[in-house]
C-alpha atoms as a PDB file:
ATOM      1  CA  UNK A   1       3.904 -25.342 -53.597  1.00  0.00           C
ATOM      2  CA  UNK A   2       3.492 -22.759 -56.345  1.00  0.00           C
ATOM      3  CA  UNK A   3       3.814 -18.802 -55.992  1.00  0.00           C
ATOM      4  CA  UNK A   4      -0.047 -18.318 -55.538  1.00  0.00           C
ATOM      5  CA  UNK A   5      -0.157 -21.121 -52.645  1.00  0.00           C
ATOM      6  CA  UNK A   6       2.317 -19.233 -50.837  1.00  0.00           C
ATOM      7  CA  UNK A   7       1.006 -15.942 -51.130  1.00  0.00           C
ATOM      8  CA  UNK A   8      -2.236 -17.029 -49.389  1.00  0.00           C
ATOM      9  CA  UNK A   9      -0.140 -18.352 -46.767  1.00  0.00           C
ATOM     10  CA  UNK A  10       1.473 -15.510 -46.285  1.00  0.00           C
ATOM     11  CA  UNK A  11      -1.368 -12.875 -46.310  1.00  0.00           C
ATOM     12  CA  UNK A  12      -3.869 -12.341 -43.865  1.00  0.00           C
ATOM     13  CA  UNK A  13      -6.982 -14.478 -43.962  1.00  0.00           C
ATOM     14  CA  UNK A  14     -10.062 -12.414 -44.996  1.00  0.00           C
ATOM     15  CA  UNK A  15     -12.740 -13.306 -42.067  1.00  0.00           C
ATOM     16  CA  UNK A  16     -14.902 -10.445 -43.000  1.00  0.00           C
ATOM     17  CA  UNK A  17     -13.589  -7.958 -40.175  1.00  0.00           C
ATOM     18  CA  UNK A  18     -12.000  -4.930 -41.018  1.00  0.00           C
ATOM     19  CA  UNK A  19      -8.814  -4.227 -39.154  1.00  0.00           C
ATOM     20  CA  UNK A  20      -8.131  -0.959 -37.242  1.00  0.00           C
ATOM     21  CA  UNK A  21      -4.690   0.855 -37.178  1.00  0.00           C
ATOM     22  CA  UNK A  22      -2.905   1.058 -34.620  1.00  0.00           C
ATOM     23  CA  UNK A  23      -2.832   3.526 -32.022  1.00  0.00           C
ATOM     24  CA  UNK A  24       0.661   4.858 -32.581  1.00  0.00           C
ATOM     25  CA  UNK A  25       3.354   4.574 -34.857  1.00  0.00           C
ATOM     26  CA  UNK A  26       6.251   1.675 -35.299  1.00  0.00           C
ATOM     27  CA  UNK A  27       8.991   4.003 -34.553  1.00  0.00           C
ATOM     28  CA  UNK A  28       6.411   7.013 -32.685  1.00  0.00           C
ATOM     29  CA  UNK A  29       8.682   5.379 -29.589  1.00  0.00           C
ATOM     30  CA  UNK A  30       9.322   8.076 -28.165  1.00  0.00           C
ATOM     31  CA  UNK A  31       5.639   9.521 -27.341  1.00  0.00           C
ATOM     32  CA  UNK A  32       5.536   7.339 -24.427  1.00  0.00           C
ATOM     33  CA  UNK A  33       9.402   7.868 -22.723  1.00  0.00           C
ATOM     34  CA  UNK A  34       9.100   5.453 -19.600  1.00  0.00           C
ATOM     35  CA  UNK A  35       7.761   2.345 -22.274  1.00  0.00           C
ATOM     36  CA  UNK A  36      10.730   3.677 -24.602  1.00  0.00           C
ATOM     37  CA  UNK A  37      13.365   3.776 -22.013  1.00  0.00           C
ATOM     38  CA  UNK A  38      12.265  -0.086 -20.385  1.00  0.00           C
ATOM     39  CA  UNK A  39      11.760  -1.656 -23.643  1.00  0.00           C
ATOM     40  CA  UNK A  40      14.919  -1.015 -24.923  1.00  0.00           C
ATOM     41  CA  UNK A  41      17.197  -0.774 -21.664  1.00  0.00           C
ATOM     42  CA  UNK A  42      15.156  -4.261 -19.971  1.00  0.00           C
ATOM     43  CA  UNK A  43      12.995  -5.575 -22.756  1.00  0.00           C
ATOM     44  CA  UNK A  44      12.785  -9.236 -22.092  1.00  0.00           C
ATOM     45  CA  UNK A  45      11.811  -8.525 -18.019  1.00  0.00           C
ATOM     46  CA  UNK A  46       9.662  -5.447 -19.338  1.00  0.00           C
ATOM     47  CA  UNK A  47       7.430  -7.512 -21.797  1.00  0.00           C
ATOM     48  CA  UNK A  48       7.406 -10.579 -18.608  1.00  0.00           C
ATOM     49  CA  UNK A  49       5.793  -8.567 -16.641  1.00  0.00           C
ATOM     50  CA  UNK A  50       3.215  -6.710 -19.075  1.00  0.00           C
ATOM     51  CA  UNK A  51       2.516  -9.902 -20.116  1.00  0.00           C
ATOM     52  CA  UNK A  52       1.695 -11.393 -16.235  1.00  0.00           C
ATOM     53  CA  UNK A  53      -0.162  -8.793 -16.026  1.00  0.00           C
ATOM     54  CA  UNK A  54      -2.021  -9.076 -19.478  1.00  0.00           C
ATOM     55  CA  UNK A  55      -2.902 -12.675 -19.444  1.00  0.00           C
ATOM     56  CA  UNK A  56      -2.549 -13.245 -15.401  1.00  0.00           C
ATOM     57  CA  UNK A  57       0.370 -15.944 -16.122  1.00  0.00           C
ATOM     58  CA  UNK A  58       3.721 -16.036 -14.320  1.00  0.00           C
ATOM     59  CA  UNK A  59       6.538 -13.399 -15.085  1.00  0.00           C
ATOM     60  CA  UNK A  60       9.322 -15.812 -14.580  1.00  0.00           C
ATOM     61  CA  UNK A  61       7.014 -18.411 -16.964  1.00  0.00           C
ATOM     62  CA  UNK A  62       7.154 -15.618 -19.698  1.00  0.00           C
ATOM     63  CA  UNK A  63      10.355 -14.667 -19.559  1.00  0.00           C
ATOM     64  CA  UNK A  64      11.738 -17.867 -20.267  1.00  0.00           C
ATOM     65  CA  UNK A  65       9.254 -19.334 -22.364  1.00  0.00           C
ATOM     66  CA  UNK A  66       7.515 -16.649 -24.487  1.00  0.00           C
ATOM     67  CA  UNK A  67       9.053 -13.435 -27.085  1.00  0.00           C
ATOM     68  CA  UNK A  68       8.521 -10.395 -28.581  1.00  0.00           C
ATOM     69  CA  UNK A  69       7.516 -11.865 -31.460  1.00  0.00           C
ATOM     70  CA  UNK A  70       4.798 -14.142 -30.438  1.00  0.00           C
ATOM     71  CA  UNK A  71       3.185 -10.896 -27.600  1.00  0.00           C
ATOM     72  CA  UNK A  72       3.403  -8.471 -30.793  1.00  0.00           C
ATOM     73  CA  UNK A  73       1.223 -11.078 -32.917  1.00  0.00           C
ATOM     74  CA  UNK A  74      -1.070 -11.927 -29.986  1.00  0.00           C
ATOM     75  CA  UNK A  75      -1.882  -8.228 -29.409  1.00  0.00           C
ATOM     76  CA  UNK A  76      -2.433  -7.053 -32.905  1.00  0.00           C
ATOM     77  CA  UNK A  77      -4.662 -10.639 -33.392  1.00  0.00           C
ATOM     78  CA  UNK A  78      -6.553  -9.736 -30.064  1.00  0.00           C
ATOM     79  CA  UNK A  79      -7.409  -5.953 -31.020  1.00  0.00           C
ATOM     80  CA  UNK A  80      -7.874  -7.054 -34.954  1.00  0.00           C
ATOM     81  CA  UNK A  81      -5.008  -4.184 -35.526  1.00  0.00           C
ATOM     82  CA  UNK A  82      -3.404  -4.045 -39.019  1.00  0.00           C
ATOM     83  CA  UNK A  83      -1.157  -6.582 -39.917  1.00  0.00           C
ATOM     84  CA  UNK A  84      -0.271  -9.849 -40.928  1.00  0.00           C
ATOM     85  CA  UNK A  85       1.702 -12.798 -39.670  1.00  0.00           C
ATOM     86  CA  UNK A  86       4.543 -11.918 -41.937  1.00  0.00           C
ATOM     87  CA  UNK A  87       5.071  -8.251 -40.851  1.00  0.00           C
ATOM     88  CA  UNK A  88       4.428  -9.729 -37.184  1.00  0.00           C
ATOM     89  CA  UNK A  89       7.758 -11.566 -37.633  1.00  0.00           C
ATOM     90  CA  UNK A  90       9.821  -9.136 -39.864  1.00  0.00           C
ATOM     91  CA  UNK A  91       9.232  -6.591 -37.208  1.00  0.00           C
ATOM     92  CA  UNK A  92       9.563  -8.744 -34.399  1.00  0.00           C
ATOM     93  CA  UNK A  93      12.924  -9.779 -36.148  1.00  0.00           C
ATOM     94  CA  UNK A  94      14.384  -6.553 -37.555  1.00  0.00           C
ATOM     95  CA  UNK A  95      12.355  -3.718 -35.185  1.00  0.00           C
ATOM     96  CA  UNK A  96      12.564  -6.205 -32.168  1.00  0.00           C
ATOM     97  CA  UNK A  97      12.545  -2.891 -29.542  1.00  0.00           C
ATOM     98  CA  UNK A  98      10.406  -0.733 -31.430  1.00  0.00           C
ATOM     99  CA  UNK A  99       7.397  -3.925 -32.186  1.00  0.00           C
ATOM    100  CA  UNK A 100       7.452  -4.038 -28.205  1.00  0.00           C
ATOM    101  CA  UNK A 101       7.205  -0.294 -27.559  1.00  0.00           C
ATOM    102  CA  UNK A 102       4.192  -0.484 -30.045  1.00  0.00           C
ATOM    103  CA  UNK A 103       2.456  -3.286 -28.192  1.00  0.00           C
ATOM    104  CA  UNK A 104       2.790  -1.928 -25.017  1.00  0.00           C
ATOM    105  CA  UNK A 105       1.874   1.367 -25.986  1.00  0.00           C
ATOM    106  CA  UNK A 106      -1.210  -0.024 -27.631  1.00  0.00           C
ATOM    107  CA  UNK A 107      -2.158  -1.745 -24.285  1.00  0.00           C
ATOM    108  CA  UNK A 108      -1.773   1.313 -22.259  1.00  0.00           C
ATOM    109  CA  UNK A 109      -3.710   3.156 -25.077  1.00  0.00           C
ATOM    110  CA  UNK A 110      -6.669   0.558 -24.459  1.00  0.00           C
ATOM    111  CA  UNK A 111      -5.931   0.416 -20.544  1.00  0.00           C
ATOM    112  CA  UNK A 112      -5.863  -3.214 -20.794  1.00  0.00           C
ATOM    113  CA  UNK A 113      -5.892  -4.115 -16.698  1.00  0.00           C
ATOM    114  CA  UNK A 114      -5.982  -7.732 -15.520  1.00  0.00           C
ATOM    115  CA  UNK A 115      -9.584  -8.650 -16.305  1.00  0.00           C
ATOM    116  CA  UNK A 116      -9.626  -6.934 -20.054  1.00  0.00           C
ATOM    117  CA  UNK A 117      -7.924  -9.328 -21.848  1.00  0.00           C
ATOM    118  CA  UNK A 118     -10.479 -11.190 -24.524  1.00  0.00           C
ATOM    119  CA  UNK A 119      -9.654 -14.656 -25.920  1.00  0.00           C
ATOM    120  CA  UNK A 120      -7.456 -15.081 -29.257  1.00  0.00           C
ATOM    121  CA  UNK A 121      -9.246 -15.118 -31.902  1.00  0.00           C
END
């Protein structure tokens, strides 16, 4: 695979749509204290149960089975936010806290309840 292959494997595919920004910062974490506090004191139960809620699937299901990583891309897919797959993971990697903060501040920003959530792109 040569440099150019890669490249347009690793940047985002151009389906015509512009993408928004997000609603708030990577490290604004701190505009929203109670998502701030959780996210970093009780991350892995905090993004559970956003995510029951989110996608009406069991908290004890998404604990185990599902991560930062994988909500943060599936949010910024959903909402067409800026992005990539590749900053998905180097955030979710390095900026593990502050990528959740952002995702669940984004939801609460849209009011995502139970019956909002659209299909993956």
């Amino acid at each position: 695979m040569n440099q150019e292959e890669t490249s347009n494997l690793l940047s985002n595919c151009d389906d015509g749509t512009t993408q928004v920004p997000w609603s708030t910062g990577l490290f604004d974490c701190f505009t929203d204290t109670e998502i701030c506090l959780t996210s970093f004191f009780i991350p892995n139960i905090f993004r559970a149960l956003t995510e029951s809620q989110w996608r009406r699937t069991n908290p004890i299901l998404n604990y185990f089975c599902s991560n930062t990583i994988s909500f943060y891309h599936e949010v910024r897919v959903n909402y067409n936010l800026e992005g990539n797959a590749c900053s998905d993971c180097l955030v979710g990697c390095f900026c593990n806290r502050c990528a959740l903060s952002r995702a669940m501040r984004e939801l609460k920003e849209r009011k995502v309840s139970n019956n909002q959530h659209t299909a993956m792109k």
